[in-house]
N, C-alpha and C. Protein backbone atom coordinates (compact mmCIF):
# COMPACT_ATOMS: atom_id res chain seq x y z
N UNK A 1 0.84 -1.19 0.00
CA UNK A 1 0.00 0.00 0.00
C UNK A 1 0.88 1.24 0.00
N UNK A 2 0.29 2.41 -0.84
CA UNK A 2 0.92 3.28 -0.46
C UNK A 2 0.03 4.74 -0.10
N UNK A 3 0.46 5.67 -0.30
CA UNK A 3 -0.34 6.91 0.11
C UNK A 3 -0.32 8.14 -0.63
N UNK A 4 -0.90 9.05 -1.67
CA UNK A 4 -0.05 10.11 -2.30
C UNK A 4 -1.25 11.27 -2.19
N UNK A 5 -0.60 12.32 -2.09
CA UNK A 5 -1.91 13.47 -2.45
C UNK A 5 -1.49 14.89 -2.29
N UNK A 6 -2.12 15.56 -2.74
CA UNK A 6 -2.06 17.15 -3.79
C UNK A 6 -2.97 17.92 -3.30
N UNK A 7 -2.54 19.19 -2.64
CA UNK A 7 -3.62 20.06 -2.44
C UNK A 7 -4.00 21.38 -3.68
N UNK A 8 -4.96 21.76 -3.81
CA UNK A 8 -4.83 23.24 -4.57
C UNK A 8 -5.78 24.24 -3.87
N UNK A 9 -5.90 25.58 -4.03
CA UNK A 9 -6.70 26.53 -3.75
C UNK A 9 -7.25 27.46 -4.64
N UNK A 10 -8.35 27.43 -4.54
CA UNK A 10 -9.35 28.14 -5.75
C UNK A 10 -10.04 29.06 -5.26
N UNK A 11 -9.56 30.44 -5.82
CA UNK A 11 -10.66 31.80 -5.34
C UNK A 11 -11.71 31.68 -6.29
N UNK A 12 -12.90 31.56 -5.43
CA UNK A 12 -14.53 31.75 -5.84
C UNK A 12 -14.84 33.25 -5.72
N UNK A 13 -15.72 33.68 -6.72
CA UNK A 13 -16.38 35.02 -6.78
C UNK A 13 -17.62 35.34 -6.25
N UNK A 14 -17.74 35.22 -4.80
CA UNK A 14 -18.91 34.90 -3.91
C UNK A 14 -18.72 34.83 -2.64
N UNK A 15 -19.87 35.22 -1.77
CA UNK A 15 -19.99 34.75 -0.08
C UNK A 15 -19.32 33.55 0.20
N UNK A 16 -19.31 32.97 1.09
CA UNK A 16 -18.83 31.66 1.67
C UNK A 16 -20.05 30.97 1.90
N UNK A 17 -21.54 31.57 2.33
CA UNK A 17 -22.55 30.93 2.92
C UNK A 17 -23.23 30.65 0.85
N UNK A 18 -22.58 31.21 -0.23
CA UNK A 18 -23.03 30.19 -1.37
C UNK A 18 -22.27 29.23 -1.56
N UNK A 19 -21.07 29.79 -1.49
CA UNK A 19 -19.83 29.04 -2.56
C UNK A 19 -19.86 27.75 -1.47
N UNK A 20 -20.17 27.29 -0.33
CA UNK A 20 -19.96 26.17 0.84
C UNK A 20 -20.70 25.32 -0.23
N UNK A 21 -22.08 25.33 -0.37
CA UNK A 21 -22.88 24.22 -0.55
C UNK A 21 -22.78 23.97 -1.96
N UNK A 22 -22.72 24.56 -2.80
CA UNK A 22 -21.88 24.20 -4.14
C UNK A 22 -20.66 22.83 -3.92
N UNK A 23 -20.45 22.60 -3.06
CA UNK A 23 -19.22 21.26 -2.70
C UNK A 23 -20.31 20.25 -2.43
N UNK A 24 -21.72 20.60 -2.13
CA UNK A 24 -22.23 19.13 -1.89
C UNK A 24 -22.75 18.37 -2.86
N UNK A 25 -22.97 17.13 -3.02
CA UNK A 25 -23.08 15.97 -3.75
C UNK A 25 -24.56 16.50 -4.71
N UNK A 26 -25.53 17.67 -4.23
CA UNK A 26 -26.40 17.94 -4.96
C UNK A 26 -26.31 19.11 -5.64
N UNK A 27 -25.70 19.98 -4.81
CA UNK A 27 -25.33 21.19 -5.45
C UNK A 27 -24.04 21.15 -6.73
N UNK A 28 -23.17 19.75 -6.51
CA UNK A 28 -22.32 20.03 -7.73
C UNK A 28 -22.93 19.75 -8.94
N UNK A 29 -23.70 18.98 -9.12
CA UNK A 29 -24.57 19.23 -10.21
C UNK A 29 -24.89 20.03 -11.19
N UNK A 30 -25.24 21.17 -10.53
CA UNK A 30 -25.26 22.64 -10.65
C UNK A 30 -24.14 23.14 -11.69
N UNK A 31 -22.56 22.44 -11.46
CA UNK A 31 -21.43 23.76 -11.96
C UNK A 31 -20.51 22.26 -13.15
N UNK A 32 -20.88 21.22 -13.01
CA UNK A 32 -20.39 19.75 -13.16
C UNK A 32 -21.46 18.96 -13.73
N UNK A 33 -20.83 19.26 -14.86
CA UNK A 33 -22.10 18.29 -16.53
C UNK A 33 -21.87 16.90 -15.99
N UNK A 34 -20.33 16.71 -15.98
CA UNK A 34 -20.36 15.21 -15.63
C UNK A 34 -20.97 13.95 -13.91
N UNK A 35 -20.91 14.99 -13.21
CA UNK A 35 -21.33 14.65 -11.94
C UNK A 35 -22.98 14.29 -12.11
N UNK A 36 -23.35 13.41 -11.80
CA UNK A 36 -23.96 12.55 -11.38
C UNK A 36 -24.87 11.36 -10.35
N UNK A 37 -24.62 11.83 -8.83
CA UNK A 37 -24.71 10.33 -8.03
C UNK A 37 -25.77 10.34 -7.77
N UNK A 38 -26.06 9.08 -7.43
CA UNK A 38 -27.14 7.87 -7.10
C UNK A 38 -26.97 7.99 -5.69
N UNK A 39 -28.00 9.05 -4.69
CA UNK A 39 -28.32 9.03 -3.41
C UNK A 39 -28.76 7.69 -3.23
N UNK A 40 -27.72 7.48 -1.67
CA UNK A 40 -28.50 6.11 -1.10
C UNK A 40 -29.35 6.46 0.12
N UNK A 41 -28.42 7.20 1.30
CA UNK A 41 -28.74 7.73 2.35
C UNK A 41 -28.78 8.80 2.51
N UNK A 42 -29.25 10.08 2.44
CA UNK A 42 -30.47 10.14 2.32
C UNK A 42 -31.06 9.87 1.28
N UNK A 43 -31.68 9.28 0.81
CA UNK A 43 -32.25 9.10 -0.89
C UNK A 43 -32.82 10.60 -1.26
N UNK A 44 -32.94 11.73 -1.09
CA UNK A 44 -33.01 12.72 -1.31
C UNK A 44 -31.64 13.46 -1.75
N UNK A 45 -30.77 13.03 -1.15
CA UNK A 45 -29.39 13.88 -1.29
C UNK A 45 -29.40 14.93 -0.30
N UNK A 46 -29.92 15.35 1.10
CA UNK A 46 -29.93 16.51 2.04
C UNK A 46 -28.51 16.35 2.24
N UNK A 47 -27.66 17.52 2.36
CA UNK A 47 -26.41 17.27 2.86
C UNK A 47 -25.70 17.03 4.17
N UNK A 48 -26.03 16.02 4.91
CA UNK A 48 -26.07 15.55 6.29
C UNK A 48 -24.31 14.57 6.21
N UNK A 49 -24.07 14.51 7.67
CA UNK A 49 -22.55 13.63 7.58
C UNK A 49 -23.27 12.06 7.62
N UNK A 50 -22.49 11.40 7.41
CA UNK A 50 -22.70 10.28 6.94
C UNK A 50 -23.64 9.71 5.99
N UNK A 51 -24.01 10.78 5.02
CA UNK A 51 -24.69 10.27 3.48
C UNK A 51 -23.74 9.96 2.50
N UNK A 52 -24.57 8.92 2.42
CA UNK A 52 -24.10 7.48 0.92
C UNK A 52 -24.74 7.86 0.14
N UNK A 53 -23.45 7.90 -1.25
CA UNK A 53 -24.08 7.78 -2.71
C UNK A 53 -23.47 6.93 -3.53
N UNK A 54 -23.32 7.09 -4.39
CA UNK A 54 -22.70 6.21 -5.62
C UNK A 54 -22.86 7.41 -6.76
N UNK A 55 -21.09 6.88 -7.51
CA UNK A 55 -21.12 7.78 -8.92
C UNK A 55 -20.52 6.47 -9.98
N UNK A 56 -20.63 6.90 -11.17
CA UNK A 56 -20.09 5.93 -11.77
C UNK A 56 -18.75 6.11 -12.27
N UNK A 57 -17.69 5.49 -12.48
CA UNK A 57 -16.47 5.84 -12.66
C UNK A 57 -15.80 6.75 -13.62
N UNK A 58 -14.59 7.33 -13.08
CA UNK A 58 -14.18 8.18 -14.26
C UNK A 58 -12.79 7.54 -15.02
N UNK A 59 -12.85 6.76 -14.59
CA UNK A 59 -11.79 5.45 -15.30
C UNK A 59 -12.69 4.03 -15.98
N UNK A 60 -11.79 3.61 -16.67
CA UNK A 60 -12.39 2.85 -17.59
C UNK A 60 -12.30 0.99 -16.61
N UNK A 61 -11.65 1.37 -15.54
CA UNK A 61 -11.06 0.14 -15.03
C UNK A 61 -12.18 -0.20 -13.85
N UNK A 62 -13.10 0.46 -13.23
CA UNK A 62 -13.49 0.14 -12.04
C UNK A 62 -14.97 0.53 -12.69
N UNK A 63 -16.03 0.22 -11.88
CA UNK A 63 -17.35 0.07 -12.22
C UNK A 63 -17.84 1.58 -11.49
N UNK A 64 -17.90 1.75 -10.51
CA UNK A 64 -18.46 2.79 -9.46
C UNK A 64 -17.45 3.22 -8.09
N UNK A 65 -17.43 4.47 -8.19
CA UNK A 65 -17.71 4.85 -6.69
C UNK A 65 -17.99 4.92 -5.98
N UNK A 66 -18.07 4.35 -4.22
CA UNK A 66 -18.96 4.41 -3.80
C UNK A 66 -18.31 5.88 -2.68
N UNK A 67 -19.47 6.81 -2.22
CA UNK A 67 -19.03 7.79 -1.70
C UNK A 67 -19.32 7.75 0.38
N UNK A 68 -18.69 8.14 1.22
CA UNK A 68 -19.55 9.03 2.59
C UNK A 68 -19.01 10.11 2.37
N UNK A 69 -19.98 10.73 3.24
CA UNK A 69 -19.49 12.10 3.69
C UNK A 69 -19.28 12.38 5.38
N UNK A 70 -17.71 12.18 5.51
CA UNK A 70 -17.52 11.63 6.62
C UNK A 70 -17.06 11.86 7.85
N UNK A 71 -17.10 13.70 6.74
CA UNK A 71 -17.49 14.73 8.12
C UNK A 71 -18.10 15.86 7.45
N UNK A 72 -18.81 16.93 8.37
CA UNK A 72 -19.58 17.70 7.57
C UNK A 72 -19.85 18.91 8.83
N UNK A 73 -18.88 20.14 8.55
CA UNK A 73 -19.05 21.34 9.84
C UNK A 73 -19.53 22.06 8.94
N UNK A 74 -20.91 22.78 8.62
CA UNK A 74 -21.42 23.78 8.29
C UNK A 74 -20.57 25.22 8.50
N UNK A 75 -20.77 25.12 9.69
CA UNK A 75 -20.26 26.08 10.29
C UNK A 75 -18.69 27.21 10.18
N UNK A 76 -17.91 25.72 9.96
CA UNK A 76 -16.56 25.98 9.65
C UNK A 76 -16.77 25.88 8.03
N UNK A 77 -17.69 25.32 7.44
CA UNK A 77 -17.32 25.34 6.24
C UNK A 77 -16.28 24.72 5.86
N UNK A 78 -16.28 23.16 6.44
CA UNK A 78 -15.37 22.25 6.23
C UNK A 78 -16.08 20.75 5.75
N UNK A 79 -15.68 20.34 4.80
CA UNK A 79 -16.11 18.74 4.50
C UNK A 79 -14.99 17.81 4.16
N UNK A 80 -15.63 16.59 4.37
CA UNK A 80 -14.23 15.28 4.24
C UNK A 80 -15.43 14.41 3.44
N UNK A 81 -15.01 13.88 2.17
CA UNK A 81 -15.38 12.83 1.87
C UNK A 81 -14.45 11.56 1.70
N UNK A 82 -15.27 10.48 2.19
CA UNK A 82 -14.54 9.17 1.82
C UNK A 82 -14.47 8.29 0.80
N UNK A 83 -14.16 8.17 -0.16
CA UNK A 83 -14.87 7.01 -1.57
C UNK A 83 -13.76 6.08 -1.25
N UNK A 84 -14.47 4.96 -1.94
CA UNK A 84 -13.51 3.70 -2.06
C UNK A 84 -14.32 2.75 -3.06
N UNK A 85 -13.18 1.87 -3.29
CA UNK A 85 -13.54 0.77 -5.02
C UNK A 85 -12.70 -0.44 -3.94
N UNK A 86 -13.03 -1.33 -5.14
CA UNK A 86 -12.21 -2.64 -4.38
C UNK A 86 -10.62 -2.16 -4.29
N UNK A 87 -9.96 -1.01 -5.27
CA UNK A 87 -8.53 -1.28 -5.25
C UNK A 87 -8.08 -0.04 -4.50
N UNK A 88 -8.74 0.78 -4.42
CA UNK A 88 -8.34 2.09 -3.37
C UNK A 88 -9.45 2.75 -2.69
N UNK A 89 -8.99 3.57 -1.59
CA UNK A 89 -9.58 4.39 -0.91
C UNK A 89 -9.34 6.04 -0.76
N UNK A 90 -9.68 6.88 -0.99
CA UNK A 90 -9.77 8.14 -0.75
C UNK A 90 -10.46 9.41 -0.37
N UNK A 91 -9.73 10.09 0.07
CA UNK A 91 -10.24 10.88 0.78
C UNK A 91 -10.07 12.51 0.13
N UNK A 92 -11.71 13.38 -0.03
CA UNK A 92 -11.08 15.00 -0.68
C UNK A 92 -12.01 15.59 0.54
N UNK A 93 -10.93 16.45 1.16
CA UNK A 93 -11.40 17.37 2.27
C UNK A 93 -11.36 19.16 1.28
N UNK A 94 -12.50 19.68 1.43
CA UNK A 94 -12.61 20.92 1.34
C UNK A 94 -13.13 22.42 2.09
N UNK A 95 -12.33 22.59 2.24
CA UNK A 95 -12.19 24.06 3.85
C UNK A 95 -12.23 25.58 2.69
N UNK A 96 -13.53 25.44 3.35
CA UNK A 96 -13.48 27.26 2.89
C UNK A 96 -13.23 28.15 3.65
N UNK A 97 -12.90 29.11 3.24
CA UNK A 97 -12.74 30.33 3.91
C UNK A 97 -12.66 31.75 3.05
N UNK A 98 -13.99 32.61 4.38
CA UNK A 98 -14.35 33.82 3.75
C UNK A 98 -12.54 35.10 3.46
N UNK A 99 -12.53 35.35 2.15
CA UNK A 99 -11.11 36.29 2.12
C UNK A 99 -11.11 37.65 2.21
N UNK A 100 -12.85 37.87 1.49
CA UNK A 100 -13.02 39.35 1.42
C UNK A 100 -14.64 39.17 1.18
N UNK A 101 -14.85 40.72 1.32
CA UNK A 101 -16.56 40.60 0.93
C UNK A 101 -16.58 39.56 -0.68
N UNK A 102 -17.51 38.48 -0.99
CA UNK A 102 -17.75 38.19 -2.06
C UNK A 102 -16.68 37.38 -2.39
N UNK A 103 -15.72 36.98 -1.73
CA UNK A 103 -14.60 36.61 -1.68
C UNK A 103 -14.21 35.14 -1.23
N UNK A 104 -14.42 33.93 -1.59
CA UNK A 104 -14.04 32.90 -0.61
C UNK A 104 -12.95 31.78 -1.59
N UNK A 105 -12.33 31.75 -0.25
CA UNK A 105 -10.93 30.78 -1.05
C UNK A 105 -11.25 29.10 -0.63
N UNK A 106 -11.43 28.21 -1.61
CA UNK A 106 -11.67 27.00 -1.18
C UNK A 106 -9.88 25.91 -1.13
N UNK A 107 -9.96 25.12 -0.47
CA UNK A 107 -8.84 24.44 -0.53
C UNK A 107 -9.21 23.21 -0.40
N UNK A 108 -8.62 22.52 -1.44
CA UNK A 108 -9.40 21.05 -1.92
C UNK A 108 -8.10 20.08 -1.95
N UNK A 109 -8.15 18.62 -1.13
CA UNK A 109 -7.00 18.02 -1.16
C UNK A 109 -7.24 16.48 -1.20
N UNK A 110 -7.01 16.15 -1.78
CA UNK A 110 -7.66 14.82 -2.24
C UNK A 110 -6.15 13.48 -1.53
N UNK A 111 -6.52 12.77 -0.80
CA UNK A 111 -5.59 11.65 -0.54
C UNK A 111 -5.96 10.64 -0.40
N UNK A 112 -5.12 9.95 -1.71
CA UNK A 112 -5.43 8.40 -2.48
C UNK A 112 -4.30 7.55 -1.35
N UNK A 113 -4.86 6.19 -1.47
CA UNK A 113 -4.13 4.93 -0.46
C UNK A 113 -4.49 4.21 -1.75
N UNK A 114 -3.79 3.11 -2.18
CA UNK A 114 -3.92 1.80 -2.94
C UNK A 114 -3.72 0.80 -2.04
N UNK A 115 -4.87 0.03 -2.49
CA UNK A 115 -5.30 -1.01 -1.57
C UNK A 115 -4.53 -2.26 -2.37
N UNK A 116 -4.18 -2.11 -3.35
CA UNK A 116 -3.31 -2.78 -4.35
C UNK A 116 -2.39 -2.32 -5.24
N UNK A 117 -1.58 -3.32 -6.47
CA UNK A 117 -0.92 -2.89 -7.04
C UNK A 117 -1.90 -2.31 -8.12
N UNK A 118 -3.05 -2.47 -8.76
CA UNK A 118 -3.72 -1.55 -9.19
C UNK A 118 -4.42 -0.46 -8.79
N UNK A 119 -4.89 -0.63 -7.73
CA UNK A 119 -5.08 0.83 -6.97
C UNK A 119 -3.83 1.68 -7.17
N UNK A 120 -2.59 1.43 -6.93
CA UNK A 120 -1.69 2.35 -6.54
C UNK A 120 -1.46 3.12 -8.35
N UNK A 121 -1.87 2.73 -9.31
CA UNK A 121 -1.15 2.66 -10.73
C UNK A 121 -2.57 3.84 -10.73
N UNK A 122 -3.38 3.44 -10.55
CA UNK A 122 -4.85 4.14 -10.92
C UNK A 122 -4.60 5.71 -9.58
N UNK A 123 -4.29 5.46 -8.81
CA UNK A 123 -4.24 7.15 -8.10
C UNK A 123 -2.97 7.87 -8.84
N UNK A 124 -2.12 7.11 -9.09
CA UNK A 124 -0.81 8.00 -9.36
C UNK A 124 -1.59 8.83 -10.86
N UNK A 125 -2.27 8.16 -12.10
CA UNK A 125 -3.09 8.64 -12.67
C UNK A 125 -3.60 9.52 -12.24
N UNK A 126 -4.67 9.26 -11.55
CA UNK A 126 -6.01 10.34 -11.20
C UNK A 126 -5.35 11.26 -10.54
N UNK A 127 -4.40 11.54 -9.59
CA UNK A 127 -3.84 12.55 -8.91
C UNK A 127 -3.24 13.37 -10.31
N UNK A 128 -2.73 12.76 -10.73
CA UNK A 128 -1.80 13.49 -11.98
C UNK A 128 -3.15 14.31 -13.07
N UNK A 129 -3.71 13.35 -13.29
CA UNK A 129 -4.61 14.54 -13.80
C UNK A 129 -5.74 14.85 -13.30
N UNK A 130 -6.09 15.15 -12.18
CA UNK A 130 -6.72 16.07 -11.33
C UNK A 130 -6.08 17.28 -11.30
N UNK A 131 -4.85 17.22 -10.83
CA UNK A 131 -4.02 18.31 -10.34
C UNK A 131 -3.58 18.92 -11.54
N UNK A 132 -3.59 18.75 -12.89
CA UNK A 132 -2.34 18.99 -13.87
C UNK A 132 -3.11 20.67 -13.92
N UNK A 133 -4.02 21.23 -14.08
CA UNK A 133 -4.42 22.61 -13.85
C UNK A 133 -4.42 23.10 -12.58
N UNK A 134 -3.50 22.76 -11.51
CA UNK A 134 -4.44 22.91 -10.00
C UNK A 134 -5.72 23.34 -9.64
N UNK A 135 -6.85 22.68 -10.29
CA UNK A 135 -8.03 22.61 -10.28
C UNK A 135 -8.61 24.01 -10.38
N UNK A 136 -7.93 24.88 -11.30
CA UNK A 136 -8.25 26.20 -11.86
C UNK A 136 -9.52 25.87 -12.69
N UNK A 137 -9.76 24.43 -13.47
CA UNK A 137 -10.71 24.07 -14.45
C UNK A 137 -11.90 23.92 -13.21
N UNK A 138 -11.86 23.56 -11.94
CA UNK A 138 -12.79 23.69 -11.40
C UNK A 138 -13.68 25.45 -10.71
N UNK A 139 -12.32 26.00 -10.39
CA UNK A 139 -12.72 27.32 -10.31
C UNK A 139 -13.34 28.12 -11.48
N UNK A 140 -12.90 28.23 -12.61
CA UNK A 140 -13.21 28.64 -14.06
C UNK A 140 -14.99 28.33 -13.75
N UNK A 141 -15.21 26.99 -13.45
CA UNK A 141 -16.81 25.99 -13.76
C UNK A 141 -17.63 26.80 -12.60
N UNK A 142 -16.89 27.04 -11.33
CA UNK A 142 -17.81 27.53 -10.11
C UNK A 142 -18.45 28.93 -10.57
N UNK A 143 -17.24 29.69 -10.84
CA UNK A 143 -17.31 31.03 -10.81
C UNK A 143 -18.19 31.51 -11.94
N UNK A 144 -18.26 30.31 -13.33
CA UNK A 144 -19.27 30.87 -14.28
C UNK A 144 -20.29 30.85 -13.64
N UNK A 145 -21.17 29.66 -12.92
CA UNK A 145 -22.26 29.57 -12.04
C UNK A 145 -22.40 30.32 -11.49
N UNK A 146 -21.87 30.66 -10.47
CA UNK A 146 -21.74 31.87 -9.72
C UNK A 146 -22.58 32.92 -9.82
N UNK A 147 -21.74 33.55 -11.63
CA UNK A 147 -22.46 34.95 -12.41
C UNK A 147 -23.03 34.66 -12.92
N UNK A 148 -23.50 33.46 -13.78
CA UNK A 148 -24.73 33.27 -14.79
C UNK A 148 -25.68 32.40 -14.40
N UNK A 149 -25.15 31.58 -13.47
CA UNK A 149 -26.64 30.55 -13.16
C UNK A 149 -26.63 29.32 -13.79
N UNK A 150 -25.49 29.57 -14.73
CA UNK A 150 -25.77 28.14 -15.50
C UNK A 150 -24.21 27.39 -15.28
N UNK A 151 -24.52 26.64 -16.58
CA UNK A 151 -23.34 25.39 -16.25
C UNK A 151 -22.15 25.81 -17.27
N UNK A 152 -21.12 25.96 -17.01
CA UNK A 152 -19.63 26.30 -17.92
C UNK A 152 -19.90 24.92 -18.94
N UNK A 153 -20.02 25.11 -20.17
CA UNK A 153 -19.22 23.85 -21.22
C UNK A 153 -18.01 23.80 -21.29
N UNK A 154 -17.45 22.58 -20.80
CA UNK A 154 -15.89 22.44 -21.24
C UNK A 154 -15.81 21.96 -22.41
């Protein structure tokens, strides 16, 4: 087994009490054509800690994701999710924080474990291209939402 992971930070053009819930499993929807999941617990999708979903993979090698959310401070405007497949487990924690009026800086850090020798081949991937923009392609997607309401085409 091993362990690897990458943080980045993305200024949003917005409050903190919008740009927070935009990170949850219903609200990314919203800014993310490709996002997708299959609420288990709550079958609504409310954003509560310990809700289960399922997404379907973004690799060609594994069937699904399965997701928790496996901590969840409103307050702090902090979340941890957990996913795992048969060959790895990981974890993306995202901490906002207000910078200025309209202003909030998110920091998103994703840490992969391989539960195998294919797990470990498949994060060194996905880390590599997650990170290869430091998730500027995700800020670009928020911030159109943000001002227009709608969804960025990549």
């Amino acid at each position: 087994m091993n362990q690897i992971s990458n943080t980045a930070k993305i200024i949003l053009n917005d409050s903190i009490e919008k740009v927070f819930p935009l990170f949850s499993p219903l609200e990314e929807k919203k800014w993310e054509n490709s996002w997708n999941p299959d609420f288990l617990y709550p079958p609504k999708g409310e954003f509560i800690e310990n809700m289960v979903f399922k997404t379907k993979s973004s690799n060609n090698i594994e069937k699904e994701f399965n997701w928790i959310t496996s901590y969840l401070n409103t307050k702090d405007y902090l979340v941890i999710y957990t996913v795992f497949t048969e060959n790895r487990v990981w974890t993306i924690k995202v901490q906002c924080v207000d910078i200025e009026k309209n202003k909030t800086e998110a920091e998103i850090k994703y840490t992969f474990t391989g539960l195998n020798e294919k797990g470990i081949a498949i994060n060194s991937e996905s880390l590599e291209k997650m990170y290869k923009k430091e998730l500027k392609d995700w800020e670009v997607a928020i911030n159109y939402f943000l001002e227009t309401g709608k969804m960025f085409n990549r």
